[in-house]
Structure formats: structure tokens, C-alpha cells
Protein backbone atom coordinates (compact mmCIF):
# COMPACT_ATOMS: atom_id res chain seq x y z
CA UNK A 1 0.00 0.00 0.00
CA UNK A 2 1.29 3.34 -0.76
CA UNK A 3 2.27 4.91 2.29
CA UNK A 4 1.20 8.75 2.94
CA UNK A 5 2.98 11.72 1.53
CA UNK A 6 3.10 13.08 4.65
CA UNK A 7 4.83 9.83 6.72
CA UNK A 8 6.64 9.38 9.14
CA UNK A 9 8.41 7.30 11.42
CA UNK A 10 5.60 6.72 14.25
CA UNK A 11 6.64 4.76 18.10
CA UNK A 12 4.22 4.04 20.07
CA UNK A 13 4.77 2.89 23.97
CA UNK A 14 2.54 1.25 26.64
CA UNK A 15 3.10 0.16 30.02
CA UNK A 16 3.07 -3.76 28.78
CA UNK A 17 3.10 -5.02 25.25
CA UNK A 18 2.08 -6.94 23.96
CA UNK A 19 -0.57 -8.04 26.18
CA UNK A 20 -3.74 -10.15 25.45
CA UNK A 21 -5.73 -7.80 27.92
CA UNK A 22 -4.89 -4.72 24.71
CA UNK A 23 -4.87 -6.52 21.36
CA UNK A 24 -6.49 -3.65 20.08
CA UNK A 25 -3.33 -1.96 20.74
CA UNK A 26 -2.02 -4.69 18.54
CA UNK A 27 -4.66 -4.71 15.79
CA UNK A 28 -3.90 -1.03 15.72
CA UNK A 29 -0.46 -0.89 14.99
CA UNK A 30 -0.80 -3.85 12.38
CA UNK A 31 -3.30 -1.52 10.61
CA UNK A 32 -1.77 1.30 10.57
CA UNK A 33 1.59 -0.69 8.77
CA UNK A 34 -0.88 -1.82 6.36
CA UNK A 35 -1.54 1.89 6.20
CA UNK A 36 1.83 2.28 5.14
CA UNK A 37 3.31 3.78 8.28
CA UNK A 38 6.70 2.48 10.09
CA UNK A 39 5.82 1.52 13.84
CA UNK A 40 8.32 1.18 16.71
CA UNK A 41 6.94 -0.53 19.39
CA UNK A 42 8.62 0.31 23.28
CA UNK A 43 7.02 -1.37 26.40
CA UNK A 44 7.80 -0.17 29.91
CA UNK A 45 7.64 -4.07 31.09
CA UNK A 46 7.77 -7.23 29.29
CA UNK A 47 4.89 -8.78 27.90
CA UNK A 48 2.14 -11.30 28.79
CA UNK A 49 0.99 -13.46 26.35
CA UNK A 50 -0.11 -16.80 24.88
CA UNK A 51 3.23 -18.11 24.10
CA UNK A 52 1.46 -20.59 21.23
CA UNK A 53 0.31 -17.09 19.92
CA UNK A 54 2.91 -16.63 16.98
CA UNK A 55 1.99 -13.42 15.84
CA UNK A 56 1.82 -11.81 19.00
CA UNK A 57 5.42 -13.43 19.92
CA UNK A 58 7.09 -11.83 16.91
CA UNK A 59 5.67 -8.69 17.97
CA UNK A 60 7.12 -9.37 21.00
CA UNK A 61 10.53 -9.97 19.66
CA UNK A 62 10.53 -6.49 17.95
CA UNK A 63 9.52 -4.34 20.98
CA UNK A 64 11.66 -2.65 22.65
CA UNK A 65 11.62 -3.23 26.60
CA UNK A 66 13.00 -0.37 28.56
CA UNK A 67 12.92 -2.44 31.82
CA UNK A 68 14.93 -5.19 30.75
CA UNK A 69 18.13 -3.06 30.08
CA UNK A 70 20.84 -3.02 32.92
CA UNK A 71 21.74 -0.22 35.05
CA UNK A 72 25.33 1.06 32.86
CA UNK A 73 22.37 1.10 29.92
CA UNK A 74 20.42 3.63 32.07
CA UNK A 75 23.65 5.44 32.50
CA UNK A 76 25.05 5.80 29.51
CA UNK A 77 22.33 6.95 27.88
CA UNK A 78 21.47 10.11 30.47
CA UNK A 79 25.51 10.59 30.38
CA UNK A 80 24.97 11.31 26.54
CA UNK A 81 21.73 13.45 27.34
CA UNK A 82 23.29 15.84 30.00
CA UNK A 83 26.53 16.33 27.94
CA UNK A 84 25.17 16.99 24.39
CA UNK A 85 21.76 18.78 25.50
CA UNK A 86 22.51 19.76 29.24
CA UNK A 87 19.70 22.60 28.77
CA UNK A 88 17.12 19.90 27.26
CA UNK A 89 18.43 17.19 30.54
CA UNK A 90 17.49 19.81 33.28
CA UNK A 91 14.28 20.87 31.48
CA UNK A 92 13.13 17.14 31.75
CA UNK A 93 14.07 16.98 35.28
CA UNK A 94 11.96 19.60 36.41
CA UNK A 95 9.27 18.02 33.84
CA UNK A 96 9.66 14.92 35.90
CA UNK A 97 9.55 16.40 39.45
CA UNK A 98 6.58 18.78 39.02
CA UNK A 99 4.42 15.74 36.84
CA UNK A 100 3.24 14.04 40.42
CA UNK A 101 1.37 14.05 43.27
CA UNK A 102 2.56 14.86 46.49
CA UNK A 103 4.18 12.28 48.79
CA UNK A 104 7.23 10.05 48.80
CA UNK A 105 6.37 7.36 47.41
CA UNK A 106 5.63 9.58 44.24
CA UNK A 107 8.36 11.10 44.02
CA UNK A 108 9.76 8.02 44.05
CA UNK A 109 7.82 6.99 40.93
CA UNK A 110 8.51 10.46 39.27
CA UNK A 111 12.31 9.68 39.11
CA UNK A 112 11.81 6.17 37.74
CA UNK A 113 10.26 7.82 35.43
CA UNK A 114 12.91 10.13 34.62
CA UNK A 115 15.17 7.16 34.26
CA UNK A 116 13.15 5.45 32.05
CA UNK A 117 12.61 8.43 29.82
CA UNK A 118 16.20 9.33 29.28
CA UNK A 119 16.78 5.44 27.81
CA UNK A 120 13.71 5.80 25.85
CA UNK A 121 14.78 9.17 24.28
CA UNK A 122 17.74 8.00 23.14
CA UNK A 123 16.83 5.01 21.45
CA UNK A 124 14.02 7.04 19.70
CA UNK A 125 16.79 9.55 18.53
CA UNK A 126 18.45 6.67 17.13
CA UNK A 127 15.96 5.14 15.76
CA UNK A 128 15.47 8.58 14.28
CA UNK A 129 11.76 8.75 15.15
CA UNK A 130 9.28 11.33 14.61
CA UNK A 131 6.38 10.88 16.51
CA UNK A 132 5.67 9.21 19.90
CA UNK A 133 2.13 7.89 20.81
CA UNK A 134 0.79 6.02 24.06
CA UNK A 135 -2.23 4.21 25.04
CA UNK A 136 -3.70 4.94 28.23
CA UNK A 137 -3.16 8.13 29.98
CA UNK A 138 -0.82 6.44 33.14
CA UNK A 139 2.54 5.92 33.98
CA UNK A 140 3.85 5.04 31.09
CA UNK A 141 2.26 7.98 29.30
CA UNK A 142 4.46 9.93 31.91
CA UNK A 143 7.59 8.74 30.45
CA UNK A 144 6.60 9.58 27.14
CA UNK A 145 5.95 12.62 27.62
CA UNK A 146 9.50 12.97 29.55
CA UNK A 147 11.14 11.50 26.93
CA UNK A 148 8.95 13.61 23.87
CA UNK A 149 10.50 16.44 26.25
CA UNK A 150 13.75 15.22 26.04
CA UNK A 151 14.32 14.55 22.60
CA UNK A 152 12.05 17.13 20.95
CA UNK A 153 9.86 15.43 19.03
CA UNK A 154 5.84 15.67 18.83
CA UNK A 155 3.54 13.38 21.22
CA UNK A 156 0.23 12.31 21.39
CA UNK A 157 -2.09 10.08 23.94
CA UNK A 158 -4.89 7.96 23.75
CA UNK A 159 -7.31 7.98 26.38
CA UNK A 160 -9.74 4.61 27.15
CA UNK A 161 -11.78 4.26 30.67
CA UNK A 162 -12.83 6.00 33.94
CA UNK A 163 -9.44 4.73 35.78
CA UNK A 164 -7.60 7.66 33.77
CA UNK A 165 -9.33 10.12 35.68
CA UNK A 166 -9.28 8.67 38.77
CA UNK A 167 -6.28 9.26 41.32
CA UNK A 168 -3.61 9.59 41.17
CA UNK A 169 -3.46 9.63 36.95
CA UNK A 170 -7.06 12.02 36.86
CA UNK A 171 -4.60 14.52 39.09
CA UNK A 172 -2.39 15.17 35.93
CA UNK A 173 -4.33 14.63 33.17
CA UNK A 174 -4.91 18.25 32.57
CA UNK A 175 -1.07 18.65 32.17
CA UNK A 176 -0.53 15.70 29.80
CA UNK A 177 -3.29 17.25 27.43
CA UNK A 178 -1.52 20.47 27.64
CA UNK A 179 1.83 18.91 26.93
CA UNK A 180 0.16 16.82 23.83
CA UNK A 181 0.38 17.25 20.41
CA UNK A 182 -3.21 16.06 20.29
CA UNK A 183 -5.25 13.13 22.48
CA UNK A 184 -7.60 10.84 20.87
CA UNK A 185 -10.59 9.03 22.73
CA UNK A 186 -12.25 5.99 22.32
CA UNK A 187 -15.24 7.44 23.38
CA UNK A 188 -17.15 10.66 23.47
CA UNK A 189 -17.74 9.73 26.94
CA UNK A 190 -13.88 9.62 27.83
CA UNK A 191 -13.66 13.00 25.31
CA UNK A 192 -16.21 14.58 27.95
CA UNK A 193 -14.25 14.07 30.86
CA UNK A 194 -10.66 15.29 29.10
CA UNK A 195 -12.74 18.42 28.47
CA UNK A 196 -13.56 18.82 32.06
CA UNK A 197 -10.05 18.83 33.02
CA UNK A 198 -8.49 21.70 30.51
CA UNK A 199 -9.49 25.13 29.19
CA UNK A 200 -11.81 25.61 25.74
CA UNK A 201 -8.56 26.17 24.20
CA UNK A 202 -7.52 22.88 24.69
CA UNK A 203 -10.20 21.39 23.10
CA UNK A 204 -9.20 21.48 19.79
CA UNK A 205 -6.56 18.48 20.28
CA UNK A 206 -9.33 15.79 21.05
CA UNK A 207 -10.56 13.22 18.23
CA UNK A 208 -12.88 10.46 18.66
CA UNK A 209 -11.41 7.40 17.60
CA UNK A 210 -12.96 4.09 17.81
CA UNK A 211 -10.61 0.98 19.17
CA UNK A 212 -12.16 -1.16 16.40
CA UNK A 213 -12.06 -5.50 15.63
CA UNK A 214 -10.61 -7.21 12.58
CA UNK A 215 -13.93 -8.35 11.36
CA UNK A 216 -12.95 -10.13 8.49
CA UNK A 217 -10.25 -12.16 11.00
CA UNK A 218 -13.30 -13.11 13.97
CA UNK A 219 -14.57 -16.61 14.18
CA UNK A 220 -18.08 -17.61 12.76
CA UNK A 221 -21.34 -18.35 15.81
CA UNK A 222 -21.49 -21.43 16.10
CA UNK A 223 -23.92 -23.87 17.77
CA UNK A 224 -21.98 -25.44 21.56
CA UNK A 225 -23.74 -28.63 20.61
CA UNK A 226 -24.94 -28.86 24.51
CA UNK A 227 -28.56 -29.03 26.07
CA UNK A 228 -28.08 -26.22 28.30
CA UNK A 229 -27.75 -22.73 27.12
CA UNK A 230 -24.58 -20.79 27.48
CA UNK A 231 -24.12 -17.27 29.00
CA UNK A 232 -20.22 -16.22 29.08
CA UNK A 233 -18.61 -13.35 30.86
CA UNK A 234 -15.47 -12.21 29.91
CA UNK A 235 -12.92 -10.02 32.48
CA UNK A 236 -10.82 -9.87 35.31
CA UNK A 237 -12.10 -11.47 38.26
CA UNK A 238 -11.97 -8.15 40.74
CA UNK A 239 -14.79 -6.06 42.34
CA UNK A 240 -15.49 -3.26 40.34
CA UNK A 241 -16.11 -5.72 37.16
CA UNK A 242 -18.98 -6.80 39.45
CA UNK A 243 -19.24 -10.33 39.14
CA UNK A 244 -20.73 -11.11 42.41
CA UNK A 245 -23.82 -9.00 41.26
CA UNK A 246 -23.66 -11.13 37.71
CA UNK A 247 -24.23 -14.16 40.11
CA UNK A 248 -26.86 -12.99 42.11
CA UNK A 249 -28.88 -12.23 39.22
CA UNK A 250 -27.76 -15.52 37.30
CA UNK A 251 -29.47 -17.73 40.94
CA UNK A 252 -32.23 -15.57 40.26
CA UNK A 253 -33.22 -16.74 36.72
CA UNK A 254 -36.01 -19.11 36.78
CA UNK A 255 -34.16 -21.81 34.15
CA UNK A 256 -31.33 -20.95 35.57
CA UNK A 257 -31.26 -25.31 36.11
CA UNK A 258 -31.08 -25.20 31.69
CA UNK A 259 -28.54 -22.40 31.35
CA UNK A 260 -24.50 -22.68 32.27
CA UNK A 261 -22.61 -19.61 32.71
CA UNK A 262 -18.78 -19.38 31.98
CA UNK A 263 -16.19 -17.17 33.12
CA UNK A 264 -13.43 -16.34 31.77
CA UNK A 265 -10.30 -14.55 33.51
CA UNK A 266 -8.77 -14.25 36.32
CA UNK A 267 -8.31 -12.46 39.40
CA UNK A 268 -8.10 -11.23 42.96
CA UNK A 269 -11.44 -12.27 43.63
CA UNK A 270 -12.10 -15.93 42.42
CA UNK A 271 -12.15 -17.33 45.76
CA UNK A 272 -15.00 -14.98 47.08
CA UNK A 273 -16.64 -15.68 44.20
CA UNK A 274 -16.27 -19.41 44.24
CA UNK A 275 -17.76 -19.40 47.40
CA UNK A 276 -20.85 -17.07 46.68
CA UNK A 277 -21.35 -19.49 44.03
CA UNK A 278 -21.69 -22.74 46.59
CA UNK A 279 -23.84 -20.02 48.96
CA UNK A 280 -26.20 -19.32 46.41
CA UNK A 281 -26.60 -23.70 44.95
CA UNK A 282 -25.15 -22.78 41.31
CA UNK A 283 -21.90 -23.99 42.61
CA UNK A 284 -22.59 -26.61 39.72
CA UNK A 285 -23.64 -24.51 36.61
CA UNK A 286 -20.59 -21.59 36.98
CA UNK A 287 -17.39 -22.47 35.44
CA UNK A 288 -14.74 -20.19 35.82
CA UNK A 289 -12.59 -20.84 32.85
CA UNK A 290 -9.14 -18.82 33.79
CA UNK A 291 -6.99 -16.98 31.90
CA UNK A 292 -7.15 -17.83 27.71
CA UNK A 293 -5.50 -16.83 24.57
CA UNK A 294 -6.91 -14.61 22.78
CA UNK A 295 -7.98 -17.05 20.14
CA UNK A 296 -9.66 -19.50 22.98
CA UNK A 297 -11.85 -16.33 24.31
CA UNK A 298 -13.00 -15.57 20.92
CA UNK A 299 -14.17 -19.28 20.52
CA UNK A 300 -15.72 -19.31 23.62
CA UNK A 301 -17.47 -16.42 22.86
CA UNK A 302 -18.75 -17.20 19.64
CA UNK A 303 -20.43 -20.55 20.82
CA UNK A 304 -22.31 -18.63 23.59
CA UNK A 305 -25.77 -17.76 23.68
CA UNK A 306 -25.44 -14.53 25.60
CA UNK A 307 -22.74 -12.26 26.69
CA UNK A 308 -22.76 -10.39 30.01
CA UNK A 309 -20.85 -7.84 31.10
CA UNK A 310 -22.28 -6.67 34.76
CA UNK A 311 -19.38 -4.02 35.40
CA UNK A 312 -19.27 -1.19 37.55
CA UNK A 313 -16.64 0.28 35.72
CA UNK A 314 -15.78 0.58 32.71
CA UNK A 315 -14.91 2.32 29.14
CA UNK A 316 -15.92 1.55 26.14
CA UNK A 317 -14.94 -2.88 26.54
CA UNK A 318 -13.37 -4.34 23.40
CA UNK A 319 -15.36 -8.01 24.45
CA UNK A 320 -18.57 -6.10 23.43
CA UNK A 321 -17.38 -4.91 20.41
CA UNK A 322 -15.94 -8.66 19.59
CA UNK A 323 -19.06 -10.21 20.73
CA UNK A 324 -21.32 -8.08 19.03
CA UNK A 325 -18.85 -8.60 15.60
CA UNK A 326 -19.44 -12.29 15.87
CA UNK A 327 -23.60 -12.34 16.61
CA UNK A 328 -23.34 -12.75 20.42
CA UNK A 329 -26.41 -10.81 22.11
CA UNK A 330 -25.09 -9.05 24.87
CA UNK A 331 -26.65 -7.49 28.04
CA UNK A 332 -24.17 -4.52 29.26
CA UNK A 333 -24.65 -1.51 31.84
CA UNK A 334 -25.29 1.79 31.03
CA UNK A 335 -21.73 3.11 32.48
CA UNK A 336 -19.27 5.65 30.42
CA UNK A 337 -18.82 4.92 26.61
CA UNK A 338 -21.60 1.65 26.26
CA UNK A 339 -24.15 3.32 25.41
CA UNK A 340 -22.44 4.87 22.42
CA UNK A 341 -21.66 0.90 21.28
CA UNK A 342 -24.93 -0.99 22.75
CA UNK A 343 -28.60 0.17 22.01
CA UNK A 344 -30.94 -0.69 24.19
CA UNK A 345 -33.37 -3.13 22.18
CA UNK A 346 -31.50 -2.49 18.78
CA UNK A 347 -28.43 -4.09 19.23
CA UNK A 348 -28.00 -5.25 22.44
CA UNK A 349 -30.15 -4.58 25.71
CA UNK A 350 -28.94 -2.31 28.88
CA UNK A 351 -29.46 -2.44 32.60
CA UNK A 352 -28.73 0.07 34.95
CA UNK A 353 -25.51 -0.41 36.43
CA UNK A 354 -25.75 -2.71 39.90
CA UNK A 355 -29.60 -3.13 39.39
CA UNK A 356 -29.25 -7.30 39.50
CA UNK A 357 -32.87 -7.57 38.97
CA UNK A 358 -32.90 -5.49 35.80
CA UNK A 359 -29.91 -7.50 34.92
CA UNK A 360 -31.60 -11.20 35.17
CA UNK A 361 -34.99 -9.72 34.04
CA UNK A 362 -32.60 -8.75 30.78
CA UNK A 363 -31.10 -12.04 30.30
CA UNK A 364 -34.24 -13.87 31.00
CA UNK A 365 -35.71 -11.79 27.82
CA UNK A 366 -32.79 -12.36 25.60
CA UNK A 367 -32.49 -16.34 26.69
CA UNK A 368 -36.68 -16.55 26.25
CA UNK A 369 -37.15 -14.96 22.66
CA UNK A 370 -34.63 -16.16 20.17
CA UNK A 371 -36.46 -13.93 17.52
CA UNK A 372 -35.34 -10.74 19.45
CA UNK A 373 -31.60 -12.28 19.23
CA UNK A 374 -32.02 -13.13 15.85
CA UNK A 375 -32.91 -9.15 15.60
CA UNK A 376 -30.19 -7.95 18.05
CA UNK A 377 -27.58 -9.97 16.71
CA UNK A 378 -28.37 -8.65 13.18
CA UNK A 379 -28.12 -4.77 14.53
CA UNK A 380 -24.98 -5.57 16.16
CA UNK A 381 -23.00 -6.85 13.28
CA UNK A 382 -24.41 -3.28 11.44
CA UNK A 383 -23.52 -1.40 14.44
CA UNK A 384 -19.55 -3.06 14.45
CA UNK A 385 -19.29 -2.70 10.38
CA UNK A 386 -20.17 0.29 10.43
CA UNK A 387 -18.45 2.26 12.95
CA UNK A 388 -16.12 -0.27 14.91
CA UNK A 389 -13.70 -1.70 12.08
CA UNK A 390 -10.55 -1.55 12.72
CA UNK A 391 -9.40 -0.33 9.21
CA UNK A 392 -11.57 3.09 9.69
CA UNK A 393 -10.27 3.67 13.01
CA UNK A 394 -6.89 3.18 11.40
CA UNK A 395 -7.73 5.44 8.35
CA UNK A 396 -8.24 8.40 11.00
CA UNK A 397 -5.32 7.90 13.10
CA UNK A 398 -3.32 8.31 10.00
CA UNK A 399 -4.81 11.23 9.02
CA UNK A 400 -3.87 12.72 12.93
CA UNK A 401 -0.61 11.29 12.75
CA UNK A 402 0.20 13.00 9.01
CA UNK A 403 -1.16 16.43 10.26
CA UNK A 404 1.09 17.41 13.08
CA UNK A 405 4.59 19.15 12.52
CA UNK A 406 7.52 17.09 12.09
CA UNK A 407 9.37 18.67 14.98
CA UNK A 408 7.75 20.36 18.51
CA UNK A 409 7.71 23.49 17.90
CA UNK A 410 9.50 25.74 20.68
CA UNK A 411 7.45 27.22 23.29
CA UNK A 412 5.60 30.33 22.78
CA UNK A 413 6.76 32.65 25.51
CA UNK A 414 8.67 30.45 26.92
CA UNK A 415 12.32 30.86 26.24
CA UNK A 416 14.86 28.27 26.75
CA UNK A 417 15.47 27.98 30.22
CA UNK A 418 16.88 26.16 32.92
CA UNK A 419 13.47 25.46 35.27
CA UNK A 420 15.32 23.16 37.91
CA UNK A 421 18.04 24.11 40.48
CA UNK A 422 21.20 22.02 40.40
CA UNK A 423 21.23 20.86 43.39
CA UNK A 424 17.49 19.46 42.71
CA UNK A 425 19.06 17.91 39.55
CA UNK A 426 22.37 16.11 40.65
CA UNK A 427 20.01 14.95 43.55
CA UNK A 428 16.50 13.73 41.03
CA UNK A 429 19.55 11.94 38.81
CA UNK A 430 20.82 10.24 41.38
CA UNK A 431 17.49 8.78 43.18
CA UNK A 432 17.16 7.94 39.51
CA UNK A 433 20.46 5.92 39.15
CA UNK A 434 19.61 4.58 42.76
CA UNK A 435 16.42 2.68 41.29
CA UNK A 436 18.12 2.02 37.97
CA UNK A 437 20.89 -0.29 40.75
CA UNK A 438 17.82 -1.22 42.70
CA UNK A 439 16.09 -2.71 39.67
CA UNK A 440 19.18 -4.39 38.08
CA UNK A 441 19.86 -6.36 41.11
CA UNK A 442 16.25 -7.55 42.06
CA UNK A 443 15.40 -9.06 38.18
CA UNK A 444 18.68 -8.86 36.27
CA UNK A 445 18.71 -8.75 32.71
CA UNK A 446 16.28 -11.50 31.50
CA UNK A 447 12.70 -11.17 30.67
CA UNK A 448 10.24 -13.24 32.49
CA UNK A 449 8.58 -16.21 30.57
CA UNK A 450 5.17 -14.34 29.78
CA UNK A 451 1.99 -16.12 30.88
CA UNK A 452 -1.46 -15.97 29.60
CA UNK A 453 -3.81 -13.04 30.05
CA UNK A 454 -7.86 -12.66 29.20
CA UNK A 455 -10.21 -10.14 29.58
CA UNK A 456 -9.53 -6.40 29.80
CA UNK A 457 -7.89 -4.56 32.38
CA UNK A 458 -8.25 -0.84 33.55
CA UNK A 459 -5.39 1.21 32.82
CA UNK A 460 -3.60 2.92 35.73
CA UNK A 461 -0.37 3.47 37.14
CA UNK A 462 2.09 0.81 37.57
């Protein structure tokens, strides 16, 4: 594919990649190189995946892991930084120690992320790169904006869920859309709540972009070939993806005795919900599946007769999108960015969030009238065609990518100055170093063997 007049050499960081909880971080990036563009890919950590996926390990073995390196890696490259740009190293010192909240521990986590910035600056100088972009407004977002800082290039964030505006990554998002280049959200939702943290003025950098499926790549519904009907929940076992209200609701259900439910992921709260399960007799009709490859979940979920997502929490949840690509009905609560995706009666039905009667009266409707999934399922596939593919989302992310300048522009009114005493500096470098040592010692220089992941996490800081 011809690749755009306007290209350039694009990098985009997260705090784990690849990870099966963000393929559409992957899916993205593939698109976008079918696009035409050339993507870096840098991950804070190593990351966790299928290892019989072999796609997603060979996009493992290109990305760059800044937390693998050693310590005299660390040091050599801010050595190079403070004695060819001194004026550019102290600038992204003070950067680093203002971008926090109080308290020790963050300051702490401000100059590991000055460390890891300074590495990750110079290997995108390099690598002679153009543009930076992150996913998720969090920690690792933080040291791309450092390192943007650093090396002078142009920087941009995408923002998913709620958790980016909670504490303590809500406390700085205001600065991190001042210090972008432009911010893209997967929802209008999430675009409402960047608003609410900046000035009109700064509402010209936000762009609605959808995190869209490969629908040409998803399995085909299929039939499970069992009696009993099959309602699947996919996500992290933990409290605010409230499963222990999905259960409730499930004992409720008058065939409950004719219907299994399956779920898959893991988390801190599989024993509690083990045991709710033998509390409420349906001890025998929940499965809870653990963590799967991405591949398994998509099976799973295309031979289900239902999908459920009871959260109290969420964004806009790439299993919807997948379900609702495949023909899954799905019953989801009216939190954030799901309404823009599910509509009620059209495509999907709704419940009011932590309303467990609303939410078994709604699967008792979808389970009792296959002609009203027949109708859903049919408005879902529109709905994902439509406006959820991944090649449109891709089309318009090139289009944001092509349009800013090919360096950051200096600061108007702002002249190039030294914003960080000395002292401060020599003693932020060497808490920096400190950690860099600390680090090195505790996991050395190998990667861990990556494991499995399902479901979707909440992005936050590390």
C-alpha cells in the first residue's frame, strides 16, 4: 500500500506489550503498517501473552523493553543526554519532578520515570523517530511525555476508561493534554471528561477514535452442541467488574437449572466468588474458565448464547465490540462509553448499572425470545461494520498522525530555560540511578517467561 505523503516514522509505547488484555493496541499498529506507516513498538515491562500465539510473539521480539536493560544502559544513555543537550536534561528533570502528586512514594515513581525516559529518548533519537504515541493516559504515558521532552519530538495520547481520571493519573491529566500534540478518545464519553479537566482552548486536540475489531479475522457463531444454554462473561475477576452482582442475578433466573454460565479470567477475587457461588446452589452450573488466549476467548465467545458484562466500571470494553462482531447478544450496563456501542433493544439490551434484577430480568428476555436475538444480533453486526472496524479507526489515526509538525515546535513565551536548580538535579539523577541499581539487582537482565492473560484490564499506574 502506498504509504502517505506526509509519513513518518511513528513509536508508540505502553506500560506492557504486547498483552492479550490490549490486542487492540495490537490490531492497531498492524493496521496502521498496512496503512503504510513504520511503527516502533517500546514497552515499559515485558509482555504477557499466549506463548502458542505466533503473531503476537514476533511482535514481542521487535519491541523494545526499557525495563529489561541493565543499570550502565540507564547510565550511559542520560551521560549522553546531559553532555550533548545539558539545557534539554534539566528541562526534563523539572518536567519529571513537578508531573506528580505529592508524597514520597511519588516522588519516588517520578524519578523512575525520569530514568526510564532518558533510555527511551535515546533510542528514539536513534531510531530517528518522529512521533511518539501512548495508550492509556498512566505511567507510562508519563515517560513519554518525559522523553517527547527530552528529545524534541511531537507526542500524542490515547485515552480509554474512567481509571484515567481517577487518582492519582485524573490529578495530571490536565497537564498531559496540555503537553500533547493532540489526544484521541475511544469514546465521546472519555472525550467529555478530558474536556472537564483543561481550558476551551484545549479542546481542539481531542478526536474520537474508535478501538475497532478485525472483522474479516473473527470466528463464525457457532452452535456449543450442549442441552443447556450458554451465558459467558469475559474479564478480570476483581470487584469493580462486578461479578458477584452477575451471580446474584444468574441464581435468580427461573431456568437458571437449563442455562451454564462461563467465566473467563482471572483475578483477585475468584475465591470470594467461588464461594458465593456454593452459597447461592449454582456452585454446579458456573465455570470459571481462567486466563485464555486470545484465540480460545474468541471461541468461547462465539459458541455462547449470551454475553454479560455486569461491570461497575468501565470504558468503552473491546469483548462487546468482539461479541457483538461475531452475533453474540449481549446485556451490558449503562456506564461511560456503552451506550455509544450498545442500544438498548437495537443491538443489544442495557441495565442500569448494579440493578441485579434489571440484569436477570434482561437475560431472561434475551435467553426466552430467540427472535429478538435473531434481531439484536443482526443490529450488532451493522452497528460493528459500520463504525467499529478496525481499518476506519486506522484510516483516522493516520490522518492525525500526518497532520502534526515534524518537529515540537518551541514554546511560545517560553524561552529556553533552565526550570530546575542544580542541586534538585544532581540529587532527582541520582534517586534515579539509585532505582536504575535497585532494579538491576532484584530481576537482572532477562525477561520473564510471559503467561497468559484474558479479559480487559483498567489502565492505571504501575
Amino acid at each position: 500500500m502506498k504509504r502517505p505523503d506526509n509519513h513518518r516514522h511513528l513509536a508508540y509505547l505502553t506500560s506492557q506489550y504486547p498483552a492479550l488484555s490490549h490486542t487492540f493496541i495490537r490490531r492497531e499498529i498492524r493496521a496502521l503498517r498496512d496503512e503504510g506507516w513504520i511503527i516502533d513498538a517500546f514497552s515499559i515491562r515485558p509482555g504477557s501473552y499466549s506463548s502458542d500465539d505466533e503473531v503476537t510473539s514476533e511482535e514481542a521480539a521487535r519491541t523494545f523493553v526499557i525495563m529489561t536493560r541493565r543499570a550502565h544502559v540507564f547510565a550511559a544513555a542520560h551521560a549522553s543526554w546531559l553532555l550533548t543537550h545539558p539545557l534539554r536534561y534539566f528541562r526534563a528533570i523539572g518536567l519529571a519532578a513537578r508531573h506528580r502528586v505529592p508524597g514520597f512514594r511519588a516522588a519516588m515513581l517520578a524519578a523512575a520515570h525520569f530514568l526510564e525516559a532518558g533510555l527511551l529518548a535515546r533510542e528514539l533519537k536513534r531510531r530517528r523517530i518522529d512521533h511518539l504515541h501512548n495508550h492509556f493516559a498512566n505511567s507510562a504515558a508519563t515517560v513519554g511525555m518525559i522523553a517527547a521532552e527530552l528529545v524534541a519530538i511531537t507526542w500524542s495520547f490515547t485515552m480509554h476508561g474512567v481509571s484515567e481520571t481517577d487518582y492519582p493519573a485524573g490529578v495530571l491529566l490536565g497537564r498531559k493534554i496540555k503537553a500533547a500534540d493532540f489526544v484521541v478518545c475511544a469514546s465521546w464519553f472519555m472525550q467529555a471528561q478530558g474536556f472537564r479537566t483543561v481550558g476551551v482552548d484545549q479542546w481542539h486536540k481531542f478526536h474520537v477514535v474508535r478501538c475497532g475489531v478485525e472483522t474479516r479475522s473473527l470466528p463464525a457463531r457457532r452452535q456449543s452442541g450442549e442441552t443447556a444454554r450458554i451465558v459467558i462473561c469475559v474479564g478480570r475477576l476483581s470487584p469493580e467488574k462486578g461479578h458477584a452482582g452477575l451471580l446474584r442475578a444468574f441464581a435468580s433466573l427461573e431456568r437458571a437449572r437449563d442455562i451454564q454460565l462461563y467465566l473467563v479470567g482471572d483475578g483477585p477475587s475468584q475465591r470470594d466468588l467461588e464461594r458465593l457461588g456454593r452459597e447461592l446452589l449454582i456452585s454446579d452450573r458456573v465455570h470459571f474458565l481462567g486466563s485464555m488466549s486470545e484465540a480460545a476467548t474468541l471461541a468461547e465467545i462465539a459458541r455462547a448464547d449470551l454475553l454479560v458484562l455486569p461491570s461497575l466500571l468501565e470504558g468503552l470494553p473491546l469483548v462487546l465490540i468482539e461479541a457483538m462482531a461475531v452475533g453474540v447478544p449481549v446485556v451490558a450496563p449503562r456506564v461511560a462509553g456503552i451506550p455509544e456501542l450498545v442500544h438498548d433493544g437495537r443491538n443489544g439490551l442495557l441495565f442500569t448499572p448494579s440493578n441485579w434484577t434489571e440484569l436477570a430480568e434482561r437475560m431472561s428476555r434475551l435467553l426466552d425470545d430467540p427472535a429478538l436475538c435473531v434481531r439484536i444480533a443482526a443490529g450488532a453486526r451493522r452497528t460493528i461494520a459500520s463504525e467499529f472496524d478496525i481499518r476506519s479507526g486506522a484510516a483516522k489515526l493516520s490522518q492525525l498522525f500526518g497532520s502534526v509538525p515534524y518537529k515540537r515546535p518551541r514554546r511560545r513565551g517560553r524561552p529556553l530555560a533552565l526550570s530546575f536548580g542544580l542541586r534538585e538535579a544532581i540529587v532527582f539523577s541520582t534517586l534515579a540511578m539509585l532505582i536504575a541499581v535497585a532494579i538491576a539487582l532484584r530481576s537482572g537482565s532477562s525477561s520473564p517467561r510471559p503467561q497468559p492473560l484474558a479479559g480487559s484490564a483498567a489502565a492505571g499506574e504501575r
